[in-house]
Protein backbone atom coordinates (compact mmCIF):
# COMPACT_ATOMS: atom_id res chain seq x y z
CA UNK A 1 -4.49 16.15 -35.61
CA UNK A 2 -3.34 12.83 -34.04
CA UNK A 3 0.05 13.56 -32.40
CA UNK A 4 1.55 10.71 -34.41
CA UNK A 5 1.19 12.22 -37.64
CA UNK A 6 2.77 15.69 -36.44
CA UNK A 7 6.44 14.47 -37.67
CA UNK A 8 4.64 14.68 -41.73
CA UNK A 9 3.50 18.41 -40.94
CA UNK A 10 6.93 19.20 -39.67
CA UNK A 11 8.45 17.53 -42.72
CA UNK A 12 6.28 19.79 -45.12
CA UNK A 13 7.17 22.44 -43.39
CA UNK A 14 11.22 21.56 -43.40
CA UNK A 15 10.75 20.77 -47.30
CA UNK A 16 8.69 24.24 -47.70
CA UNK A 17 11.12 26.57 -45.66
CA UNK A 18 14.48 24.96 -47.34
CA UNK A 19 12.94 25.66 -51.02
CA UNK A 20 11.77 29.18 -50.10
CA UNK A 21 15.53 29.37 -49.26
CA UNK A 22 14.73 30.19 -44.95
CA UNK A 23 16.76 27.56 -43.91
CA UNK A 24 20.05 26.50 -45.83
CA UNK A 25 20.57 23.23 -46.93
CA UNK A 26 23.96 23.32 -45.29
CA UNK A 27 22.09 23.78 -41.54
CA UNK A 28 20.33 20.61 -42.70
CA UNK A 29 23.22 18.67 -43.45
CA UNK A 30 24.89 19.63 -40.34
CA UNK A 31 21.67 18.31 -38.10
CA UNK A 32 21.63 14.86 -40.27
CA UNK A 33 26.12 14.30 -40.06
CA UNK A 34 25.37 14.81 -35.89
CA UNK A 35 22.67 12.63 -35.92
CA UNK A 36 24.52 9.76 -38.43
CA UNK A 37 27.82 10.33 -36.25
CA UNK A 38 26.01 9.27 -33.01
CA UNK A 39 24.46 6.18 -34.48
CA UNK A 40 27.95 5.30 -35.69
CA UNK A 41 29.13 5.68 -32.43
CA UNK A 42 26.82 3.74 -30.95
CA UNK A 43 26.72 1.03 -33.55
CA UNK A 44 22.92 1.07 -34.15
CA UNK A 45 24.09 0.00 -38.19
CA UNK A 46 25.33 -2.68 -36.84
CA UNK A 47 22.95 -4.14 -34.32
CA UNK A 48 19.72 -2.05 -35.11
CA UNK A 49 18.12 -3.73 -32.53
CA UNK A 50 17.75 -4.67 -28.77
CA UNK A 51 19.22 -7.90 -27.28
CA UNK A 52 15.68 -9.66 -26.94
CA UNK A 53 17.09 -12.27 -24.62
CA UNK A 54 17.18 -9.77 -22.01
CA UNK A 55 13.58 -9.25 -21.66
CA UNK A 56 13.29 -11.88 -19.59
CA UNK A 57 15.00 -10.13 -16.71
CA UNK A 58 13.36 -6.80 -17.56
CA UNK A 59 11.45 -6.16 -14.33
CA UNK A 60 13.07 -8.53 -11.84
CA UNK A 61 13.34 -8.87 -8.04
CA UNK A 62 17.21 -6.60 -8.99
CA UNK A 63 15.74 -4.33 -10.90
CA UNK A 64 13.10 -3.46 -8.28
CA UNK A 65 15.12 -3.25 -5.12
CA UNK A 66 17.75 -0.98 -7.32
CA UNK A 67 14.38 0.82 -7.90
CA UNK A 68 13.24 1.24 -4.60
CA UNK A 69 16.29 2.65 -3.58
CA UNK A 70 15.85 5.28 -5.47
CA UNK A 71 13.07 6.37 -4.49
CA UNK A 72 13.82 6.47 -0.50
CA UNK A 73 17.11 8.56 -1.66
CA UNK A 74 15.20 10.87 -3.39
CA UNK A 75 12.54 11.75 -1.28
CA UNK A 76 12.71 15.11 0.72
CA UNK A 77 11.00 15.60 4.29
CA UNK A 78 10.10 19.12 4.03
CA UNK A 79 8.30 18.91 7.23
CA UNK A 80 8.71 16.99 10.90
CA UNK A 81 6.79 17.93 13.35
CA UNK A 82 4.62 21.19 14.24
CA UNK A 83 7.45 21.65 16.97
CA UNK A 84 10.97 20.25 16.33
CA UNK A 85 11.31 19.18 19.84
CA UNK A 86 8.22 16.40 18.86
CA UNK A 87 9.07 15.00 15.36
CA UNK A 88 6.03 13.44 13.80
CA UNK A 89 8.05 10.88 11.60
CA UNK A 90 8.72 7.86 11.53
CA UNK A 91 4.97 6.82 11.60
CA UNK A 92 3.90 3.82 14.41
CA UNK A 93 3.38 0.64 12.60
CA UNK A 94 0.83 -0.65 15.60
CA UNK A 95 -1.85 2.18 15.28
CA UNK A 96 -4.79 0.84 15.79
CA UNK A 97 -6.53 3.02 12.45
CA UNK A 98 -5.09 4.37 9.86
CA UNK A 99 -7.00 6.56 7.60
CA UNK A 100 -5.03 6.56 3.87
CA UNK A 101 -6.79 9.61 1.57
CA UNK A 102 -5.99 11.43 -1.76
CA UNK A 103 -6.15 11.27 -5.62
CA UNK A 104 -2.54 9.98 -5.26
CA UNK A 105 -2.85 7.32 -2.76
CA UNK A 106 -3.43 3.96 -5.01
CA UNK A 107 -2.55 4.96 -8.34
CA UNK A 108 0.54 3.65 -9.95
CA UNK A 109 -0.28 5.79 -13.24
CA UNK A 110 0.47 8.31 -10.95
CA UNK A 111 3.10 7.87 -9.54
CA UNK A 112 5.22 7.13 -12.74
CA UNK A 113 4.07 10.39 -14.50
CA UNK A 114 4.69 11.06 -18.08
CA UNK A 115 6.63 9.06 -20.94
CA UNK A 116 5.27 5.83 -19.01
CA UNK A 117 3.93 3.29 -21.58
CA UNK A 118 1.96 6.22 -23.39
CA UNK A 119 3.51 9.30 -23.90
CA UNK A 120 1.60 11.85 -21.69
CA UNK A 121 1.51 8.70 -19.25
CA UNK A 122 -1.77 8.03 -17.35
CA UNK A 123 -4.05 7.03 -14.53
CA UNK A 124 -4.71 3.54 -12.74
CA UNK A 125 -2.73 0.09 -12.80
CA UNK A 126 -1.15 1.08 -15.95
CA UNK A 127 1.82 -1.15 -15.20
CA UNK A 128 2.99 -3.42 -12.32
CA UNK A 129 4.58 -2.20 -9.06
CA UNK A 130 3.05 -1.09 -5.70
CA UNK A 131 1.48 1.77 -4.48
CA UNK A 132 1.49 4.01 -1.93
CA UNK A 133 -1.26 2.04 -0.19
CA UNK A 134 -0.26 -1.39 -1.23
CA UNK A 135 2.97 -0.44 0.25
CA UNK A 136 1.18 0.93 3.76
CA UNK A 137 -0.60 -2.12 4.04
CA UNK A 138 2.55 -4.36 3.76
CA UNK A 139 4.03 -2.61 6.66
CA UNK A 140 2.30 -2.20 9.20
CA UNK A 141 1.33 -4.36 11.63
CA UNK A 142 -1.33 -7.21 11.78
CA UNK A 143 -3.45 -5.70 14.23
CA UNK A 144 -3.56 -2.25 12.34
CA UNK A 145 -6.98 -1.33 10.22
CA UNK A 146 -6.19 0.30 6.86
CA UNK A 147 -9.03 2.51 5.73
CA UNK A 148 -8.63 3.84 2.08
CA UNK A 149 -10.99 6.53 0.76
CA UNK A 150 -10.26 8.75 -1.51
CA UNK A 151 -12.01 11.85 -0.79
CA UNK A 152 -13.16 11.06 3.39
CA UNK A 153 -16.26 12.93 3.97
CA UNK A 154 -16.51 14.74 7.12
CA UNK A 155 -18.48 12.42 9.14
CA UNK A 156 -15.59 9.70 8.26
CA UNK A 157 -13.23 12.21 9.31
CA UNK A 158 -14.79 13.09 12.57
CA UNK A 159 -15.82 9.66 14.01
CA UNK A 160 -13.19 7.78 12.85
CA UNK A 161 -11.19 7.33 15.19
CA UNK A 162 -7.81 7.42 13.09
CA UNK A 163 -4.56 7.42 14.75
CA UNK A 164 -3.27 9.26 11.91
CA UNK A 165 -3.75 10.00 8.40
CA UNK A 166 -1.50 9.65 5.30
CA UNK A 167 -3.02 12.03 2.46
CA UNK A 168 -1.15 11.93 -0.86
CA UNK A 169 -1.78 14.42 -3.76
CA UNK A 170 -0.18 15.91 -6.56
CA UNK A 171 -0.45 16.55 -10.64
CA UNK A 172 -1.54 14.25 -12.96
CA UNK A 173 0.75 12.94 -15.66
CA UNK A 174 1.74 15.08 -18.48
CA UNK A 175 4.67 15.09 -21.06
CA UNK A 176 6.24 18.25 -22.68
CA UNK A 177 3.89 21.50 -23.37
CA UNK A 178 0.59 19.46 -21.76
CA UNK A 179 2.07 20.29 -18.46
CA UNK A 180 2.38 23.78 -19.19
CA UNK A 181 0.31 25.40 -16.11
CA UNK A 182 -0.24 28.99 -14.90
CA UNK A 183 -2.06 27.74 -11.60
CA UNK A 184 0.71 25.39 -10.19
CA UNK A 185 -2.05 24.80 -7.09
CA UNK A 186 -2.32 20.90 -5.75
CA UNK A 187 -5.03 19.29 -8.48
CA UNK A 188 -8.64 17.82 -7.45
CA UNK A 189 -9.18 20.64 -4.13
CA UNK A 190 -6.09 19.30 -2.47
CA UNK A 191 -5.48 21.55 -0.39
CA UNK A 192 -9.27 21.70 0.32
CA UNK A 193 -8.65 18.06 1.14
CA UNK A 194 -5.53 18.63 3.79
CA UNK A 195 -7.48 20.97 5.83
CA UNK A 196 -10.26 18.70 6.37
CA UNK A 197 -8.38 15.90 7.21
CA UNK A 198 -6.16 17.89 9.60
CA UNK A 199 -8.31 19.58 11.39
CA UNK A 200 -9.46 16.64 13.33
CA UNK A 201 -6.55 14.43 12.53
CA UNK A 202 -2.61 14.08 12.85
CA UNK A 203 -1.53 14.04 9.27
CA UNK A 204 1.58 13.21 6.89
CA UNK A 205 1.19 14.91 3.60
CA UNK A 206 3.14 13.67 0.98
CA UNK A 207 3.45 15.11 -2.69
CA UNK A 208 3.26 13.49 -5.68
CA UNK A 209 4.76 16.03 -8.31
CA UNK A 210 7.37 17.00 -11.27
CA UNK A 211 7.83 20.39 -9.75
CA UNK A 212 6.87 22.43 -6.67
CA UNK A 213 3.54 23.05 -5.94
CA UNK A 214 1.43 25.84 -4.14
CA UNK A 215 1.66 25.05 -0.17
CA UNK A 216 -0.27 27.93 1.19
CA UNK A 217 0.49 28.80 4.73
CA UNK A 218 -2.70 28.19 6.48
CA UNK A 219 -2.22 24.63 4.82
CA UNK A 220 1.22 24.03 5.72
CA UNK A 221 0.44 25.04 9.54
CA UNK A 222 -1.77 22.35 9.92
CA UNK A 223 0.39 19.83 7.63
CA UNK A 224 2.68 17.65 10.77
CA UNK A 225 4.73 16.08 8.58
CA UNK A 226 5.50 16.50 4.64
CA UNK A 227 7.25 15.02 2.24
CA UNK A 228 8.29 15.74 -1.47
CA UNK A 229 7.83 12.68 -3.22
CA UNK A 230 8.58 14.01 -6.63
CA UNK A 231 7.53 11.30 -9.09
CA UNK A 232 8.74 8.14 -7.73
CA UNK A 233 7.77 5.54 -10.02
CA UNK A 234 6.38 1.80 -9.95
CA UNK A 235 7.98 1.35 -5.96
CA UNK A 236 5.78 2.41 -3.21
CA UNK A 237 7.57 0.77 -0.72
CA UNK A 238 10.60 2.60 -0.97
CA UNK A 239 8.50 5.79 0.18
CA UNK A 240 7.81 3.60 3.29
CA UNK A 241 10.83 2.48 3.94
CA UNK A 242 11.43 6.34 4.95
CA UNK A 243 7.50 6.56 6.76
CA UNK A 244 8.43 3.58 8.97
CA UNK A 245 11.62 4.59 9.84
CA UNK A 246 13.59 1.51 8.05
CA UNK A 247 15.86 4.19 6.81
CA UNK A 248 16.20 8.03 7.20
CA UNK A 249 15.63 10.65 4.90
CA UNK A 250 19.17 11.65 2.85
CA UNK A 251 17.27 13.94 -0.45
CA UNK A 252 17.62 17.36 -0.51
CA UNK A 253 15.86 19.98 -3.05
CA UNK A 254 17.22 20.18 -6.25
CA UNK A 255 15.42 23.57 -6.98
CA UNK A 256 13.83 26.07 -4.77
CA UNK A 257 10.74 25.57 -3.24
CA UNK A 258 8.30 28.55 -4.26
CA UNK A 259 5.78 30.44 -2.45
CA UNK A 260 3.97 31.74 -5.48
CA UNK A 261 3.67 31.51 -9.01
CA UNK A 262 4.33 35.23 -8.71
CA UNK A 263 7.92 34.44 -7.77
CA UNK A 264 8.99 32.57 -10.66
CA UNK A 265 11.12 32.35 -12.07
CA UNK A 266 12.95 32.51 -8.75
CA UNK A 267 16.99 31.90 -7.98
CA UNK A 268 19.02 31.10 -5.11
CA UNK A 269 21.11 34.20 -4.83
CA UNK A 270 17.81 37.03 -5.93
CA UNK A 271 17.75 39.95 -4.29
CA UNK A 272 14.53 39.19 -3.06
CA UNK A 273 14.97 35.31 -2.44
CA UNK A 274 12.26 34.32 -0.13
CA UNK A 275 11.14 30.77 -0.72
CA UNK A 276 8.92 28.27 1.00
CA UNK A 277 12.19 26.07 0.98
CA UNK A 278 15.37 26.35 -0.33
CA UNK A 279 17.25 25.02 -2.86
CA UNK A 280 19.53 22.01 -0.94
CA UNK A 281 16.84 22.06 1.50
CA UNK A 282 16.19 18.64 3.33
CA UNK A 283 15.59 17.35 6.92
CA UNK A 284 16.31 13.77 8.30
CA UNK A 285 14.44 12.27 11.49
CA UNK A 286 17.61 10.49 12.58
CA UNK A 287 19.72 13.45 13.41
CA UNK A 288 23.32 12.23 14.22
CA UNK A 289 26.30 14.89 15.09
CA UNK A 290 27.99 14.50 12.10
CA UNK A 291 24.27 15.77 10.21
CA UNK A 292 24.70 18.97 8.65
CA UNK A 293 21.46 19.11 7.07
């Protein structure tokens, strides 16, 4: 069944269950007055529809900087450094070689997630913005080689000669119950991914996700920097503006950071609360005395 003919089904079935007397007709009427009562509110009976002469600003240079500020204020470094005393953020604009790797890297679909011009969203240039990469590449300097590839094999990894690597992963776009997962590992051998890469090079990780995902230990060890990313929508560059140190970190977790899916559902305040991160979690690289996080 095509998921735009679900609403006749659910009629049927509304018209069915108030004739075999399930549900009253008085808990329909009640459903339909809230429904009327915010429209009234809201004046759609009077202006039904949008102001059209507004589309032409839809989109525009505003928009986008408001945008990519939210992005950079809602990104959360999870990770600095294998030792605090030798941060690994902000990243150096001059490296010579920069190796850029992951499903997540160049893909706007991506990064917007779900309910983005199709309901379960999708993959690829599905609208305009920049990504990840796109936004890399504008930064650094002139002198500094950008290689892209998505999955680096291990020769590429080996004889590079990267300065660092930037690997971003994460879930592919989903909308209501098509999300629904019981393995909450990072998609497309991420982590598989991670540990190559950092075994033979300095690496950012940053995660491109609705939720938390599965950061085994032996991968996080060998992560030096990470960063929640959550889903940040059509502007890469705000996520650099944080890389390149153009402005510090300020997000913190809004829910806890799980080990397991065999902790959930999982509470600040359990008995047994032992997370990979905390809920309010958050670190900045530009630590100033007034910094409590």
């Amino acid at each position: 069944m095509q998921e735009w003919t679900w609403f006749e089904k659910f009629l049927d079935d509304i018209v069915f269950l108030v004739e075999a007397g399930e549900i009253p007709m008085s808990r329909i009427d009640d459903a339909v007055e809230r429904i009327l009562r915010v429209k009234f509110i809201s004046g759609v009976f009077e202006h039904p529809f949008s102001d059209q002469s507004l589309l032409d600003i839809v989109g525009c240079k505003e928009h986008r900087l408001l945008a990519r500020e939210a992005v950079r204020k809602s990104l959360v470094l999870l990770k600095n450094g294998k030792d605090q005393k030798e941060p690994f953020l902000p990243l150096a604009r001059d490296a010579k070689r920069i190796l850029v790797a992951g499903t997540h890297a160049d893909d706007i679909g991506y990064q917007c997630g779900g309910w983005t011009i199709a309901w379960p969203g999708d993959s690829g240039k599905v609208t305009l913005g920049t990504s990840i990469l796109e936004a890399i590449q504008e930064l650094v300097g002139v002198q500094t080689e950008v290689v892209h590839e998505k999955y680096p094999t291990k020769a590429m990894i080996e004889t590079g000669g990267f300065s660092y690597a930037v690997v971003v992963v994460g879930e592919v776009p989903y909308a209501e119950w098509i999300g629904d997962r019981t393995d909450l590992s990072i998609p497309f051998n991420g982590s598989d991914l991670i540990i190559r890469v950092a075994s033979k090079i300095p690496i950012l990780v940053i995660v491109i996700s609705g939720r938390p995902l599965i950061i085994e230990s032996q991968v996080l060890e060998k992560i030096d920097a990470l960063v929640a990313a959550w889903l940040p929508g059509s502007e890469g560059m705000g996520i650099t503006d944080c890389l390149f140190g153009d402005h510090d970190f300020v997000g913190t977790l809004p829910v806890t950071w799980y080990k397991s899916v065999d902790q959930l559902p999982i509470n600040a305040g359990d008995s047994n609360y032992d997370p990979l991160f905390p809920v309010g979690y958050g670190l900045k690289m530009f630590r100033s005395d007034d910094d409590s996080t």
